[in-house]
Protein backbone atom coordinates (compact mmCIF):
# COMPACT_ATOMS: atom_id res chain seq x y z
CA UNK A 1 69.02 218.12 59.53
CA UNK A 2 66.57 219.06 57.12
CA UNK A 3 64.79 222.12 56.83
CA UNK A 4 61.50 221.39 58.50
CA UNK A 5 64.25 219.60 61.18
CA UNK A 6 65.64 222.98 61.55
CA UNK A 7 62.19 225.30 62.16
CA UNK A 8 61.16 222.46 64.76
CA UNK A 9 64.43 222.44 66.77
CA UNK A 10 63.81 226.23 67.16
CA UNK A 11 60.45 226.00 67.94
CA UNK A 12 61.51 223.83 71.20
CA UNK A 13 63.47 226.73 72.55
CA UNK A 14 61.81 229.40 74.19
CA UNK A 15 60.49 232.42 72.04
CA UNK A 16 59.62 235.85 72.85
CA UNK A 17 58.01 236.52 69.69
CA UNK A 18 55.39 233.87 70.93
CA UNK A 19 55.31 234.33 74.64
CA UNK A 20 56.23 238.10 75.08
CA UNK A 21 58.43 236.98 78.01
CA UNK A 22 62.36 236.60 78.38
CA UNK A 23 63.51 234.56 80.74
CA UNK A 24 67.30 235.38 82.43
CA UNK A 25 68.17 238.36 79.90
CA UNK A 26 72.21 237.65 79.84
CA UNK A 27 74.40 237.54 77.20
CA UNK A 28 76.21 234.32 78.53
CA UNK A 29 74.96 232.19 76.66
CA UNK A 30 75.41 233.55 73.70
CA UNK A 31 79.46 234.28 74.48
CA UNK A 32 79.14 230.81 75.40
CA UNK A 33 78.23 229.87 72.05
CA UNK A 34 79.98 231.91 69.93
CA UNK A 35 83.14 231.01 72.04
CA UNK A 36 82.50 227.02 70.81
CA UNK A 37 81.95 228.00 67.10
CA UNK A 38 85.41 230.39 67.05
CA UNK A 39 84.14 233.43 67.43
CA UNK A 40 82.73 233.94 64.00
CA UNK A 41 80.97 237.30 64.56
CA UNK A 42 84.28 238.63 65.18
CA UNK A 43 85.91 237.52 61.72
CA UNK A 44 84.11 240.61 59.76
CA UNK A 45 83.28 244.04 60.65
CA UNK A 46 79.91 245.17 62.08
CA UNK A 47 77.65 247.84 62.08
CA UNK A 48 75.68 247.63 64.40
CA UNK A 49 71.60 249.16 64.45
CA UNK A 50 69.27 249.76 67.29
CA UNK A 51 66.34 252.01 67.86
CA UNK A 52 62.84 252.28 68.57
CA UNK A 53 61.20 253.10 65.08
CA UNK A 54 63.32 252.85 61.53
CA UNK A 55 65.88 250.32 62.46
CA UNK A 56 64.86 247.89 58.83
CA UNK A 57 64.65 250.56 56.81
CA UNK A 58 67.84 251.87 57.99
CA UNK A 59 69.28 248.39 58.02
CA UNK A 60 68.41 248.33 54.57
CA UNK A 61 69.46 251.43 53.25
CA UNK A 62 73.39 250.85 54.74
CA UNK A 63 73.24 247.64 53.38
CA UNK A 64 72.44 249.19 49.30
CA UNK A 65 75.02 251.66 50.07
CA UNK A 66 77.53 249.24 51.08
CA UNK A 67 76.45 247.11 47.67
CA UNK A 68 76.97 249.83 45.51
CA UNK A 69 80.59 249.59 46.44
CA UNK A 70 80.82 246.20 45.72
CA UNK A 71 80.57 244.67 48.60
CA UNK A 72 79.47 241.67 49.91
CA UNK A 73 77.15 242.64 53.05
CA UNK A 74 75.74 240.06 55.23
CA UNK A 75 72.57 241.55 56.53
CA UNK A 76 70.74 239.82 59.77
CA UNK A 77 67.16 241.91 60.86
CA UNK A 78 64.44 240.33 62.85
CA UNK A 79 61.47 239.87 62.86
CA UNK A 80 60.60 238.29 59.63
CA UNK A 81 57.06 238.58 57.79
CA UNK A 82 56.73 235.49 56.19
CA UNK A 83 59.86 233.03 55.89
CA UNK A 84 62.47 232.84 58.74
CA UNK A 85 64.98 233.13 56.03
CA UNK A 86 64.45 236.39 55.41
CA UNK A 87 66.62 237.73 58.72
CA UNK A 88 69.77 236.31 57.22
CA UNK A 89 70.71 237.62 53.93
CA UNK A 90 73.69 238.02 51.77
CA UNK A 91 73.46 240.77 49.15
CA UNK A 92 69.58 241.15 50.23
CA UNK A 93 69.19 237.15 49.30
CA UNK A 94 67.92 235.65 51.68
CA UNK A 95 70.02 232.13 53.09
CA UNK A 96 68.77 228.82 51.24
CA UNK A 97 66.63 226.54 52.95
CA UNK A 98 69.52 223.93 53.15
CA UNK A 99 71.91 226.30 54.42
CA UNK A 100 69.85 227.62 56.91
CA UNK A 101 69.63 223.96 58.09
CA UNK A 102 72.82 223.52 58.60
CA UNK A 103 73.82 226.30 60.25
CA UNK A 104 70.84 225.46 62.93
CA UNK A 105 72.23 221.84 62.78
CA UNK A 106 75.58 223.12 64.11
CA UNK A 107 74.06 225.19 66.55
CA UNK A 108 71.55 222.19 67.90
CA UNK A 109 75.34 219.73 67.91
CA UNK A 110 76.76 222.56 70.09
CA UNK A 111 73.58 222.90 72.24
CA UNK A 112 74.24 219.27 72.93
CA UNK A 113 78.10 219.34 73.34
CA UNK A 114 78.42 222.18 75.57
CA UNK A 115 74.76 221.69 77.75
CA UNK A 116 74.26 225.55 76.58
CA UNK A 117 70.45 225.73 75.61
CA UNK A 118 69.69 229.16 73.87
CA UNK A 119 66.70 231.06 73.13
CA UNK A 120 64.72 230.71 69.93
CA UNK A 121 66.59 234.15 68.50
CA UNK A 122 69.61 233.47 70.41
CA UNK A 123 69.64 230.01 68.14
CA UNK A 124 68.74 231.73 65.04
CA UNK A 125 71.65 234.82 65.59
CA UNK A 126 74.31 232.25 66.16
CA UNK A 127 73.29 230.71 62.83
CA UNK A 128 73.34 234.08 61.10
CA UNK A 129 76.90 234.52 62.63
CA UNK A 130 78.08 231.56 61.76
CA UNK A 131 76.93 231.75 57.91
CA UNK A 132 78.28 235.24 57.72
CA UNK A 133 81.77 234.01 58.58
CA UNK A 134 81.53 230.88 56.32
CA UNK A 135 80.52 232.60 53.30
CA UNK A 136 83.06 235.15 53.76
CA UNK A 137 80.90 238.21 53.68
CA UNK A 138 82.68 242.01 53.79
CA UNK A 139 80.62 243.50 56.29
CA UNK A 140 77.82 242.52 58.14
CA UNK A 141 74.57 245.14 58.84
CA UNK A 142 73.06 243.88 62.19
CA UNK A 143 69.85 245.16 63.44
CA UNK A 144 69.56 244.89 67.61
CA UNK A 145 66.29 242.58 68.53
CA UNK A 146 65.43 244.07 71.65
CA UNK A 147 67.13 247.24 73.43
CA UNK A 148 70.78 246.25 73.05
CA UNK A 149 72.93 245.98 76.06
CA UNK A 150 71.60 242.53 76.38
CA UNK A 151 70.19 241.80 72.69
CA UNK A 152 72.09 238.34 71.39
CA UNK A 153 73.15 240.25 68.66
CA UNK A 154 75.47 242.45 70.92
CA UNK A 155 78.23 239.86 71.49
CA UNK A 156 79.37 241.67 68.05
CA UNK A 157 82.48 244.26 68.06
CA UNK A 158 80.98 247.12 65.92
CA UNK A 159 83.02 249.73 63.99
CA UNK A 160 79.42 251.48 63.49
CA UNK A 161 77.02 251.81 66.51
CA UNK A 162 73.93 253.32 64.90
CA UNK A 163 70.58 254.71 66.76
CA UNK A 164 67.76 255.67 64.94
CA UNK A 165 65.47 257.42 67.85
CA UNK A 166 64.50 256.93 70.44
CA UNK A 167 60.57 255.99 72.20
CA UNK A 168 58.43 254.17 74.57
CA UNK A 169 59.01 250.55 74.07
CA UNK A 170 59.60 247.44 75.69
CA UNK A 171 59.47 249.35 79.09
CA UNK A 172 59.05 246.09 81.03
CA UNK A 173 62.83 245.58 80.45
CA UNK A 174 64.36 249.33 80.18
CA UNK A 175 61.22 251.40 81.31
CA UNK A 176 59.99 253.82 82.89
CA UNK A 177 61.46 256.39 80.84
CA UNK A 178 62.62 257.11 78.04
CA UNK A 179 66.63 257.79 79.27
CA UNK A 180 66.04 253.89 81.09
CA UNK A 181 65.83 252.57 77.33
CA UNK A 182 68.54 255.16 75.53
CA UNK A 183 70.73 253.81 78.50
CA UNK A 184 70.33 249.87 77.65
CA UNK A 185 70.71 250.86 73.82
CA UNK A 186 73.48 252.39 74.04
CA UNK A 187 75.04 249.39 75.83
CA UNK A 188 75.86 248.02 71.80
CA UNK A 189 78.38 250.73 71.59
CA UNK A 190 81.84 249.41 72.12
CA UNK A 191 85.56 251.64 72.46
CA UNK A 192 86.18 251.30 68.94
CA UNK A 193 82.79 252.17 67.98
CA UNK A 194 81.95 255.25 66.06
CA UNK A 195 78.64 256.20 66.97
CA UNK A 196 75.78 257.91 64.65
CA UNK A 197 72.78 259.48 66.62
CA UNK A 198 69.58 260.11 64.99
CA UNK A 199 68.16 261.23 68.03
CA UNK A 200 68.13 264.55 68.73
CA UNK A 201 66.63 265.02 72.23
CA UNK A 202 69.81 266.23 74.22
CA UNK A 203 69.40 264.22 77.27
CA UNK A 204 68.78 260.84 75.45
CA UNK A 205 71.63 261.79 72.89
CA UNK A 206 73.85 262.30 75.65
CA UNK A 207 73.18 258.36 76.68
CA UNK A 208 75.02 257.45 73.37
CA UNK A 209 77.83 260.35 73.74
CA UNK A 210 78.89 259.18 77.02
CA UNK A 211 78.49 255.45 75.98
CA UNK A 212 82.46 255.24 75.48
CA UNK A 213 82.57 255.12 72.02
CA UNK A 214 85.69 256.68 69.38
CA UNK A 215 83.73 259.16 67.97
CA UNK A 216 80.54 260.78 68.03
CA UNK A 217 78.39 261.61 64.88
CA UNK A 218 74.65 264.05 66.33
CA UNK A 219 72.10 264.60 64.55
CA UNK A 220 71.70 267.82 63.64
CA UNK A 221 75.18 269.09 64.13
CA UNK A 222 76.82 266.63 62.68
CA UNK A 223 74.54 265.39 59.87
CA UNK A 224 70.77 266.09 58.92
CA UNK A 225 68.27 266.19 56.27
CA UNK A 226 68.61 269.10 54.87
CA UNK A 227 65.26 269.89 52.21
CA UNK A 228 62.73 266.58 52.55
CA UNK A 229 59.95 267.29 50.05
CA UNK A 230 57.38 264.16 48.95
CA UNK A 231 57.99 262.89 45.11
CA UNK A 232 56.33 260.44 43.14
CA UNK A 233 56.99 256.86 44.63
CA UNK A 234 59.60 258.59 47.52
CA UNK A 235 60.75 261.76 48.79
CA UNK A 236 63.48 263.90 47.50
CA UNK A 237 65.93 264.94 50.13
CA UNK A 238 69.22 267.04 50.29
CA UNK A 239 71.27 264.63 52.99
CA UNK A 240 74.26 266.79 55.10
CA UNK A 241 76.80 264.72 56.58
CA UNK A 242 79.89 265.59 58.29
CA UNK A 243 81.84 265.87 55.39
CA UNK A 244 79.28 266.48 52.27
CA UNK A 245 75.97 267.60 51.37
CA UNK A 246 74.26 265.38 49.00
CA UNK A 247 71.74 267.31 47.03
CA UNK A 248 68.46 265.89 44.89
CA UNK A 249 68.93 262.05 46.69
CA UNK A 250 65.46 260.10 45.80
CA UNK A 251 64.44 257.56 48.15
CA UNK A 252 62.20 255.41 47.41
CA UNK A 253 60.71 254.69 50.48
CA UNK A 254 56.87 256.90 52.09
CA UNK A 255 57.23 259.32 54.75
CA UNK A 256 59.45 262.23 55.85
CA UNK A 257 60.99 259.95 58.39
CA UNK A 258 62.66 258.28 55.98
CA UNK A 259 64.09 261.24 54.89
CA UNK A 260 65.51 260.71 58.57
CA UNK A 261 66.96 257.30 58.03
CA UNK A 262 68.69 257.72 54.70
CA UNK A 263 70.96 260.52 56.81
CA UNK A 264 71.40 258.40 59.90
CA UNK A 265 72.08 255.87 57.10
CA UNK A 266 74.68 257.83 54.48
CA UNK A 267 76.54 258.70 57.83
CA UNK A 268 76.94 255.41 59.11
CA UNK A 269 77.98 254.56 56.01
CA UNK A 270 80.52 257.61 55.65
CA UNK A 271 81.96 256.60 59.37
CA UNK A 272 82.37 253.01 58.72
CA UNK A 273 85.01 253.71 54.96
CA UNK A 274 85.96 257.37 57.16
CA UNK A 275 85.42 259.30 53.83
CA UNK A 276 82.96 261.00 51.88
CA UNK A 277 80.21 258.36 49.57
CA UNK A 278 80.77 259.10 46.29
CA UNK A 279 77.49 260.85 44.65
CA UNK A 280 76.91 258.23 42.22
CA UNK A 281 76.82 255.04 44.69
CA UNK A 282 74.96 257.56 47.22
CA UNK A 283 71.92 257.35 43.79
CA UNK A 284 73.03 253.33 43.17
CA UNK A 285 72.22 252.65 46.58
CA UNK A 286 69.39 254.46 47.67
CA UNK A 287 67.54 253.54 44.27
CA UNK A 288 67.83 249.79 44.96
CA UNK A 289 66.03 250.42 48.66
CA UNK A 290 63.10 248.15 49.23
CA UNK A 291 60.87 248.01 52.13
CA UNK A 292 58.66 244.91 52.30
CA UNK A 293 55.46 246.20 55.04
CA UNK A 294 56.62 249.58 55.85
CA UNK A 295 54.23 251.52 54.31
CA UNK A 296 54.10 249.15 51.12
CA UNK A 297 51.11 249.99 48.44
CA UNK A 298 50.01 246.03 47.15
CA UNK A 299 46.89 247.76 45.49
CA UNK A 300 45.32 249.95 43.07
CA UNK A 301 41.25 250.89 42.96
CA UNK A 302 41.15 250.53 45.82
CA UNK A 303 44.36 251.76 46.88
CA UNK A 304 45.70 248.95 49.74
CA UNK A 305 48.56 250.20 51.68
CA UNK A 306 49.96 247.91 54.62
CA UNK A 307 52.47 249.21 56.86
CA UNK A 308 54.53 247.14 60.32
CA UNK A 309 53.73 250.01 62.88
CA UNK A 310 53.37 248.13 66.18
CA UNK A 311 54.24 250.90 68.80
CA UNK A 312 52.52 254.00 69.18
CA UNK A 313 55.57 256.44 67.70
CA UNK A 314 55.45 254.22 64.49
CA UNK A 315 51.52 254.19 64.66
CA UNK A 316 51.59 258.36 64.54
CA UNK A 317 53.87 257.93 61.72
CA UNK A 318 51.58 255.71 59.95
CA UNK A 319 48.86 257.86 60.27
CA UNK A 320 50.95 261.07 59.22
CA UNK A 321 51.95 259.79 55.76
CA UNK A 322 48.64 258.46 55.28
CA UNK A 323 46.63 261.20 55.64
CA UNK A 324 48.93 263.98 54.68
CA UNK A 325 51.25 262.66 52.47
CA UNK A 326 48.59 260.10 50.14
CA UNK A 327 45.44 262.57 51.40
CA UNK A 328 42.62 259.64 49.43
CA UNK A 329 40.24 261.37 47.55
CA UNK A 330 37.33 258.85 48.49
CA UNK A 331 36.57 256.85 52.21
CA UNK A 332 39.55 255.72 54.38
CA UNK A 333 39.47 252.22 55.75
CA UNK A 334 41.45 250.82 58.56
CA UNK A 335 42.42 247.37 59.31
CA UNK A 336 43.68 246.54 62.47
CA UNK A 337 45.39 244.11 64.85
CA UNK A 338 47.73 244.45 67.85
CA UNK A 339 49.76 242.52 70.10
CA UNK A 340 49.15 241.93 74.10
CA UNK A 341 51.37 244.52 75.88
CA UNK A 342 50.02 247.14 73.97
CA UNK A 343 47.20 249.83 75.37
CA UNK A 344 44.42 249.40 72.40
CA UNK A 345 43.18 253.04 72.85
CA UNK A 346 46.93 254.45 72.51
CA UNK A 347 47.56 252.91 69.33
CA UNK A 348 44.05 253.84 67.51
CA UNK A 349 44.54 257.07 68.88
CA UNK A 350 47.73 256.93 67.00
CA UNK A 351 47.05 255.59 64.23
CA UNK A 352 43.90 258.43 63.86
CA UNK A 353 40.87 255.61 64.26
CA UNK A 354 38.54 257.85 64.83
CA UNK A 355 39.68 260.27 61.18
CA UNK A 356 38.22 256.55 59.13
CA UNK A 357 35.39 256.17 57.98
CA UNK A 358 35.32 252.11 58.86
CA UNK A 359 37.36 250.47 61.74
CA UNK A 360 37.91 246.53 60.93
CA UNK A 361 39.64 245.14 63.85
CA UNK A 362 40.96 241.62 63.71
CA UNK A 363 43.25 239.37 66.16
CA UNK A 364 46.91 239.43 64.66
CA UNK A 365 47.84 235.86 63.67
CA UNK A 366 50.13 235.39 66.73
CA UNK A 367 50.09 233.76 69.80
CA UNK A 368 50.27 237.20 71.51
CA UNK A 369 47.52 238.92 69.26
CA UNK A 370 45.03 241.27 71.33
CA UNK A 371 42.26 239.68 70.94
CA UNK A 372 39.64 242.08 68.52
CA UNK A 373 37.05 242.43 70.72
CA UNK A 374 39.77 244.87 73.06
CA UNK A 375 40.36 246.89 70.01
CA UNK A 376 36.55 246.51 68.89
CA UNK A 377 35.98 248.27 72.59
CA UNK A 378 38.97 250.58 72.02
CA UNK A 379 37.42 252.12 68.78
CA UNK A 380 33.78 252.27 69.37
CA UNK A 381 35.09 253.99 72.81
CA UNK A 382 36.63 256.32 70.75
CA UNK A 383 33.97 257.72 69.14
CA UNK A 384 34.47 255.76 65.58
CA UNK A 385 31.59 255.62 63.43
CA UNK A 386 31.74 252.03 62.03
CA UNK A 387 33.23 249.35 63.62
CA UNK A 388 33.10 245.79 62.23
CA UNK A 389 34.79 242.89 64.61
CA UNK A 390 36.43 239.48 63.01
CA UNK A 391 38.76 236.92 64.15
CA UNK A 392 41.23 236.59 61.58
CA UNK A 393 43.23 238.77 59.28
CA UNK A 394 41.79 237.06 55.96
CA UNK A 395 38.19 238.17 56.91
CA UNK A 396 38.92 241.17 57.82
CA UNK A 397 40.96 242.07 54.26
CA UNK A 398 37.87 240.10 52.84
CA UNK A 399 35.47 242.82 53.96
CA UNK A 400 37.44 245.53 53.75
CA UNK A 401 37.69 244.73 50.01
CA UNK A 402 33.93 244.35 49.36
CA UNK A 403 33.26 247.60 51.47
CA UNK A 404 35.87 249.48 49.28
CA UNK A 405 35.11 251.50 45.90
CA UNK A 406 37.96 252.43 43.01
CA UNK A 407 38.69 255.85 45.24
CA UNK A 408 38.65 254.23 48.62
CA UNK A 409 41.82 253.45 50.48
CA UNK A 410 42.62 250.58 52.91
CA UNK A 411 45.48 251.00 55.65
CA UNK A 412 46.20 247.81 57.32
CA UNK A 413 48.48 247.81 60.30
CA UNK A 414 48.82 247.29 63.72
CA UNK A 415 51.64 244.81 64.16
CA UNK A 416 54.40 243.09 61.75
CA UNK A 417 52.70 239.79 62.22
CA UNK A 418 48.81 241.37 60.91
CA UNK A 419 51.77 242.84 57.72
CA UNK A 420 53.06 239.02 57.50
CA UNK A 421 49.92 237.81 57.64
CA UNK A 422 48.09 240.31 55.05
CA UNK A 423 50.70 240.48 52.18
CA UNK A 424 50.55 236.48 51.39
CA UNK A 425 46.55 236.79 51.08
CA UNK A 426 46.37 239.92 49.21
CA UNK A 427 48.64 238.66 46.34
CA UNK A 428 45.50 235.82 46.54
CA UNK A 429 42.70 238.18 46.41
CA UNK A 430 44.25 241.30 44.57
């Protein structure tokens, strides 16, 4: 199987990233699966990330940490922006194109031994899996795709059950509230599991606390951020876990909340050796952090900042370290596109639409992208003062461009695949 072979076999199996819909949520198939290939999630340690908002850049930051001790982390996040490749990594390099193939080819010879037909991301986690084990990786950093209880991912046995936070999301699964979703993420925690909260609502914490796990690591009386204050490039931030306080950390990364995820991260981190990080890996590690599309700056004169927020927490978020934390001297511009699912209004609200001076709304380049006209309605609804319509992603970056002067700034957003989209063109056009 080559490559190409590969990315078409998956595209015959059903894909939520494309329809939005998941049909039969189970985990059956996937036991079924793993069961025919050996078990190879089981050959390595876990640990294991869900959350609504910060679950890459958490992902990201255990997997440095881990590196600095010289390890060799298999690291498996989803969704990607621009190759599939990038969701299965080894030492943050992503898997070849031929190896990727051939994991998918032994998933597409077990598809046909055992009549089990998996999802699109059920096909692509059993590859991950699979690699992990054959490559003989240390540890493995797995982010959750959806919720948990039922994500494929959770057929894993973690040593580390992480949460970030906690928000409204996917609430045709786990909704109404916000205790319905804790509940089904907190179904990746296992009995041996020791279990880092990040959130620090009592009631949703609680969801993880009584999940079964070993032990219990809380936000907040456990492990926090202690001082968080904005530095060139990052923020500076004194991290408190439940054995050290790590003073002066720089992380390289925009916004208090990721002030957040480097102590959710340094405590997973801390759980999964069960000893302190020493201070000079804690530097190593968080200094190699990179975020591709989470609040990423590709451009100067203008300044162009692109950032993945595709719910309405990570929207406010957005907004917040754009306007407080960056403050542009000269006229904000937005760019925006949003999946189906999401309530147009909500997410400009979010995301401040109505604090730029010019709204460019665009259809995200997926299969489920809103079209713009909804988010066209959404913003001149609003109040905004110029709104400008287009189909695509490119034309909208096009005019944002040739609207923009040297002190302007351009935040585009909205959804991973309008980030996926964007930061291929603007290495074109900047």
């Amino acid at each position: 199987m080559s490559y190409a072979d590969a990315l078409a076999y998956l595209e015959t199996h059903s894909n939520y990233d494309t329809t939005g819909r998941i049909t039969s949520p189970t985990l059956d198939r996937m036991r079924a699966l793993m069961a025919a290939m050996g078990d190879p999630q089981l050959a390595y340690p876990v640990i294991h990330v869900t959350g609504t908002n910060g679950k890459g850049s958490t992902t990201q930051m255990i997997t440095r940490l881990l590196m600095a001790h010289g390890l060799s982390v298999g690291t498996y996040t989803s969704p990607h922006l621009e190759r599939l490749n990038e969701r299965i990594s080894r030492n943050c390099e992503p898997i070849s194109d031929d190896e990727f193939a051939e994991q998918v080819a032994a998933v597409a010879d077990l598809e046909a031994i055992t009549g089990v037909h998996p999802s699109y991301f059920e096909a692509v986690s059993a590859a991950a899996f699979r690699w992990f084990a054959d490559v003989a990786i240390d540890v493995a950093v797995v982010e959750v795709g959806l919720l948990g209880r039922w994500d494929a991912t959770n057929v894993c046995e973690s040593q580390v059950a992480v949460v970030t936070n906690i928000g409204v999301d996917h609430t045709e699964y786990a909704g109404p509230t916000t205790l319905h979703i804790a509940t089904e993420k907190a179904g990746i925690v296992k009995p041996g599991s020791a279990v880092v909260i990040g959130e620090t609502d009592p009631e949703l914490a609680h969801a993880f606390m009584a999940a079964g796990g070993a032990s219990n690591f809380l936000r907040g009386p456990d492990f926090d951020v202690d001082e968080n204050q904005l530095a060139l490039g990052g923020r500076m931030v004194d991290l408190r876990t439940p054995t050290t306080v790590y003073p002066d950390v720089f992380v390289p990364l925009h916004g208090r909340h990721q002030g957040d995820n480097a102590a959710v991260a340094l405590t997973a981190v801390e759980a999964f050796f069960a000893s302190p990080v020493p201070g000079e890996l804690v530097a190593e590690g968080f200094a190699q952090v990179v975020m591709p599309g989470r609040f990423e700056v590709v451009g100067h004169q203008p300044l162009v900042i692109i950032d993945g927020a595709h719910n309405p927490a990570g929207a406010d978020t957005c907004a917040s370290v754009f306007f407080d934390d960056f403050d542009p001297a000269g006229r904000r511009l937005l760019v925006v596109g949003c999946l189906q699912g999401r309530d147009p209004r909500e997410m400009l609200s979010a995301l401040r639409a109505d604090e730029f001076d010019v709204v460019l709304t665009c259809t995200a380049p997926s299969a489920r992208g809103m079209p713009a006209t909804e988010l066209t309605s959404a913003a001149r609804s609003m109040g905004c003062e110029q709104v400008l319509e287009h189909a695509t992603i490119e034309q909208a970056i096009d005019r944002a461009l040739a609207l923009a002067e040297s002190d302007d700034a351009v935040l585009i957003t909205g959804s991973l695949y309008v980030v996926g989209g964007a930061r291929p063109y603007l290495r074109k056009v900047l």
